[in-house]
Protein backbone atom coordinates (compact mmCIF):
# COMPACT_ATOMS: atom_id res chain seq x y z
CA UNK A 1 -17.13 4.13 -14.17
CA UNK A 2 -15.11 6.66 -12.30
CA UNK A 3 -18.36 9.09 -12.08
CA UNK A 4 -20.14 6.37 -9.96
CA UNK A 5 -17.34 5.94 -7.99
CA UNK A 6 -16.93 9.76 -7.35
CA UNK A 7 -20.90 9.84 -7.01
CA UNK A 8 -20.79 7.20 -4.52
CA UNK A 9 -17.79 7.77 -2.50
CA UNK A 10 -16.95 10.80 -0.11
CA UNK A 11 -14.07 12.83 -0.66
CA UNK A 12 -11.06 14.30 0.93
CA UNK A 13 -8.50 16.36 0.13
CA UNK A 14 -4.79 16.64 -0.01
CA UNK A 15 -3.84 20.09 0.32
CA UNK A 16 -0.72 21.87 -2.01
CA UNK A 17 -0.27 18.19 -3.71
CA UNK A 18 0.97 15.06 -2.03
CA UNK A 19 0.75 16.23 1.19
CA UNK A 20 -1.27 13.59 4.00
CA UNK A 21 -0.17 13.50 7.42
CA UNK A 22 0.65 10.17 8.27
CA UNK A 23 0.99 8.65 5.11
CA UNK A 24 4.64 7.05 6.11
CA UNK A 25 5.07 3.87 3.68
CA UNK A 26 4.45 0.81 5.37
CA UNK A 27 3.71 2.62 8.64
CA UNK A 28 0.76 0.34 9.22
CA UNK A 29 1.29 -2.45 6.86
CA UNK A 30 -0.81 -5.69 6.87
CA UNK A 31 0.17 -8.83 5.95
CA UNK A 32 -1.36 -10.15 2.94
CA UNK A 33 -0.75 -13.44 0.60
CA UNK A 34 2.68 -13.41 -1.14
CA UNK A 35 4.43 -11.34 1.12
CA UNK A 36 7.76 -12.82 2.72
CA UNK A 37 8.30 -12.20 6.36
CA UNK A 38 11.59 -13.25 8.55
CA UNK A 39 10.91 -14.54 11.45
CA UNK A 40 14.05 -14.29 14.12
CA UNK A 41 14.23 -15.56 17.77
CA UNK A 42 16.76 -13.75 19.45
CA UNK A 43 17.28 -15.95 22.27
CA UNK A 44 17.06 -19.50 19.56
CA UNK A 45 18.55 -18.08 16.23
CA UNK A 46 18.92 -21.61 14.93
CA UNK A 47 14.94 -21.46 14.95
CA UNK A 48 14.93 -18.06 12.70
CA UNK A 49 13.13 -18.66 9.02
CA UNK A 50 12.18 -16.60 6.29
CA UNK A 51 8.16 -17.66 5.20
CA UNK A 52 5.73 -16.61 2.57
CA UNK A 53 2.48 -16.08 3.45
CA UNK A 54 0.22 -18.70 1.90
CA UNK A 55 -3.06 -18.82 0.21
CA UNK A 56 -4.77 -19.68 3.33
CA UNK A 57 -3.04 -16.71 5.32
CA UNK A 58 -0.87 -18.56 7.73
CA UNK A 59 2.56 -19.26 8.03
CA UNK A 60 4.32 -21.99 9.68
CA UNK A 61 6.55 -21.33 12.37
CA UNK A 62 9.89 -23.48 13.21
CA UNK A 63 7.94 -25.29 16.33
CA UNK A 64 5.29 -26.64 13.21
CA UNK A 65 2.67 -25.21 13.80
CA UNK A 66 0.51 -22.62 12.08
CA UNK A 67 -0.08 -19.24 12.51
CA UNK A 68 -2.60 -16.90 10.69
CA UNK A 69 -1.11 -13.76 9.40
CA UNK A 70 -2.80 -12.58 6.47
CA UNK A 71 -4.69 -9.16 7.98
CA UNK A 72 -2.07 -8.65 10.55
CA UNK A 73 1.01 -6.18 11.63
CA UNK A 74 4.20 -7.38 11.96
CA UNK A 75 4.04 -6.49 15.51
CA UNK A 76 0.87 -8.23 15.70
CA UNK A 77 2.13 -11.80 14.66
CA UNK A 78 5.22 -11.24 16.90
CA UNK A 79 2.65 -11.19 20.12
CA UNK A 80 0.61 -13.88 19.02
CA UNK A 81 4.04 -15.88 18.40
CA UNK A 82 4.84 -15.47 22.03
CA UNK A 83 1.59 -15.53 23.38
CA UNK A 84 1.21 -19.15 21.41
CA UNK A 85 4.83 -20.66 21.58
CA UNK A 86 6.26 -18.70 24.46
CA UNK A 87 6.61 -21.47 27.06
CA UNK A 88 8.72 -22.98 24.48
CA UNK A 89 11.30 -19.87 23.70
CA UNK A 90 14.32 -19.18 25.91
CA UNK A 91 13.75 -15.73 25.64
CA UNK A 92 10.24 -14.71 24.92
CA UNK A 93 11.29 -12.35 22.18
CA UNK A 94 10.28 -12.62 18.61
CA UNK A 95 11.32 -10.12 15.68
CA UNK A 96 9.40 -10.56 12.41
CA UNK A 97 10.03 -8.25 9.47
CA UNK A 98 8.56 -7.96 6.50
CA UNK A 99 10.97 -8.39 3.38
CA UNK A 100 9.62 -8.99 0.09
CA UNK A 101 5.66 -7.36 -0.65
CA UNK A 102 4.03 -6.81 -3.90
CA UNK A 103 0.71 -5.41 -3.83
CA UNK A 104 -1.54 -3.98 -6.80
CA UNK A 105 -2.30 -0.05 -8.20
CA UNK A 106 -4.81 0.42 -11.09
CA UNK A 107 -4.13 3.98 -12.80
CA UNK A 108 -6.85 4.99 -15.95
CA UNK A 109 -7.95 8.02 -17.71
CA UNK A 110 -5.50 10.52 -19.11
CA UNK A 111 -1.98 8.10 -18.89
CA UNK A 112 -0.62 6.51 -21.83
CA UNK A 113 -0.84 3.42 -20.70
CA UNK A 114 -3.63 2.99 -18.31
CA UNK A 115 -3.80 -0.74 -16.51
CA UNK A 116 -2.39 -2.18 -13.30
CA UNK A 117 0.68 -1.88 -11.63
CA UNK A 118 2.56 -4.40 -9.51
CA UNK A 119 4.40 -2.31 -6.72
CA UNK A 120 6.71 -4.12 -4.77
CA UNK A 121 8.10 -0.60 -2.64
CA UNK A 122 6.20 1.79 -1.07
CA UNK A 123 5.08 4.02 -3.97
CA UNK A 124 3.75 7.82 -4.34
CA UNK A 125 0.68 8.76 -6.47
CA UNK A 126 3.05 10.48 -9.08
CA UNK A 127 5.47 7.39 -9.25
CA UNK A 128 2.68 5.04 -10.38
CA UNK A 129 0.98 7.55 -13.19
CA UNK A 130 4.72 7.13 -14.84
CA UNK A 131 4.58 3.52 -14.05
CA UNK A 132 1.66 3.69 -16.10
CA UNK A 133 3.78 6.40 -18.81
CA UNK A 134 2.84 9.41 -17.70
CA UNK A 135 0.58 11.90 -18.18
CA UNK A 136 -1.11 12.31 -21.53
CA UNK A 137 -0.03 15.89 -21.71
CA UNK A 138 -2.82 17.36 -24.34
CA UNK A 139 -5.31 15.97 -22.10
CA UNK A 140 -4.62 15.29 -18.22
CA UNK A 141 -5.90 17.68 -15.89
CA UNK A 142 -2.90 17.46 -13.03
CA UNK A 143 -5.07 19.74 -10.96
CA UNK A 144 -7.77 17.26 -9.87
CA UNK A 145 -5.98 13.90 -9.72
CA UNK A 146 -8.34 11.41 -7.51
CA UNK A 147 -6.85 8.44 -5.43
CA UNK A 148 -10.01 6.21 -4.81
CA UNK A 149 -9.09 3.70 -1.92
CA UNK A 150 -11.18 1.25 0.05
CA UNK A 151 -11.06 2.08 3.77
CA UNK A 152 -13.11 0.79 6.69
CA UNK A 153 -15.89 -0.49 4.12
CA UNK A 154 -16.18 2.65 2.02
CA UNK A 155 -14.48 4.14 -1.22
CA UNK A 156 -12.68 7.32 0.03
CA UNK A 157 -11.04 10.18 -2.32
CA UNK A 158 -8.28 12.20 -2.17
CA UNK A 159 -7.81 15.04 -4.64
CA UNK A 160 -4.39 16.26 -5.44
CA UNK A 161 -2.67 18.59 -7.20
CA UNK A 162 0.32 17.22 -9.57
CA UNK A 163 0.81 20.13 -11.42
CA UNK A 164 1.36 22.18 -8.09
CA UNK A 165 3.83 19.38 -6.79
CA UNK A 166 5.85 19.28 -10.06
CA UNK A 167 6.21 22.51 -10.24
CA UNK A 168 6.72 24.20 -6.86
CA UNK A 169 8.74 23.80 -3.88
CA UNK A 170 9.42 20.05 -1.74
CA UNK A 171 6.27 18.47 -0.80
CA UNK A 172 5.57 15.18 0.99
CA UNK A 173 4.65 12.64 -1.59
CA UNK A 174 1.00 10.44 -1.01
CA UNK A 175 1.84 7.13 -0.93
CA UNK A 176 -0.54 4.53 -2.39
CA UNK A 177 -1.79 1.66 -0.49
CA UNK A 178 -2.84 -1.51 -1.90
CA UNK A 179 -5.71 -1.98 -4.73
CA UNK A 180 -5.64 1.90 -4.45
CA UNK A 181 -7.06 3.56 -7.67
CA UNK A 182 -5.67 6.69 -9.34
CA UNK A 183 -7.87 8.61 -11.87
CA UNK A 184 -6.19 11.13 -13.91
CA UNK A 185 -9.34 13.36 -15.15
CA UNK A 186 -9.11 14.61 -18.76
CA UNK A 187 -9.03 18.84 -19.30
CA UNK A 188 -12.53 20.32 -20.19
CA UNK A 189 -12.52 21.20 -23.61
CA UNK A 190 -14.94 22.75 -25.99
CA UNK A 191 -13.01 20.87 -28.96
């Protein structure tokens, strides 16, 4: 399965190990079902609320009404907020933060035990594969560790280099991003 995927995907890499400029955690996060956002109103706190974002992708707001924010920014829903309830707000100011997300990670090949992972922080390549137990030492090949991850309607890899980044000096960890997949390739052997 992974050879189609590598066969029909492009592929980039991330040079000495983690490192992918900006790869900040939750830099660019979107909302998705399940996560928990606060919604505060600086100028009305009594109208504050903590929501979960529902099957359907909206959330209610304290005026009642409905909002969709599956797909969107934080910063995102706070403009449409205002731009839909501002003639209501004393102060058209509204702060929503995300506070509780848990997304999935799939890790296979040479981990001992291979399977999804629930993340609820931003997490690095290297903190999911011992999630999923670590490397299977006789066969992983750190050197060539893919992240497979579906961006603007494509499968995109990134190789990187775990051995290098447990082994030498600081380097930036690669954070994962939601549904991402990491493929730990096995060691050619003749045996």
């Amino acid at each position: 399965m992974a050879a189609i995927l590598l066969t029909a995907a492009g592929c980039a890499t991330a040079p000495t190990g983690f490192i992918v400029k900006d790869q900040a955690p939750y830099r660019e996060v979107r909302l998705r079902e399940g996560d928990s956002v606060k919604i505060g109103f600086p100028g009305s706190p009594n109208l504050d609320s903590t929501q979960a974002v529902r099957r359907d992708g909206k959330i209610t707001v304290s005026f009642g009404g409905e909002v969709m924010a599956m797909g969107k920014t934080p910063a995102e829903l706070e403009k449409e907020i205002v731009e839909r309830y501002g003639a209501q707000l004393a102060v058209k100011q509204v702060v929503v933060t995300l506070t509780a997300s848990v997304y999935p990670i799939f890790v296979t090949g040479a981990v001992l035990r291979p399977g999804k992972i629930s993340a609820d922080r931003p997490l690095s390549a290297l903190e999911a594969v011992m999630e999923a137990g670590g490397f299977d030492s006789a066969k992983a090949n750190l050197k060539a560790v893919l992240v497979l991850r579906q961006q603007d309607g494509q499968v995109v890899n990134y190789k990187l280099n775990l051995k290098e980044s447990l082994k030498g000096p600081k380097s930036e960890p690669f954070y994962l991003k939601p549904s991402d997949i990491i493929y730990v390739p096995e060691k050619f052997s003749w045996f």
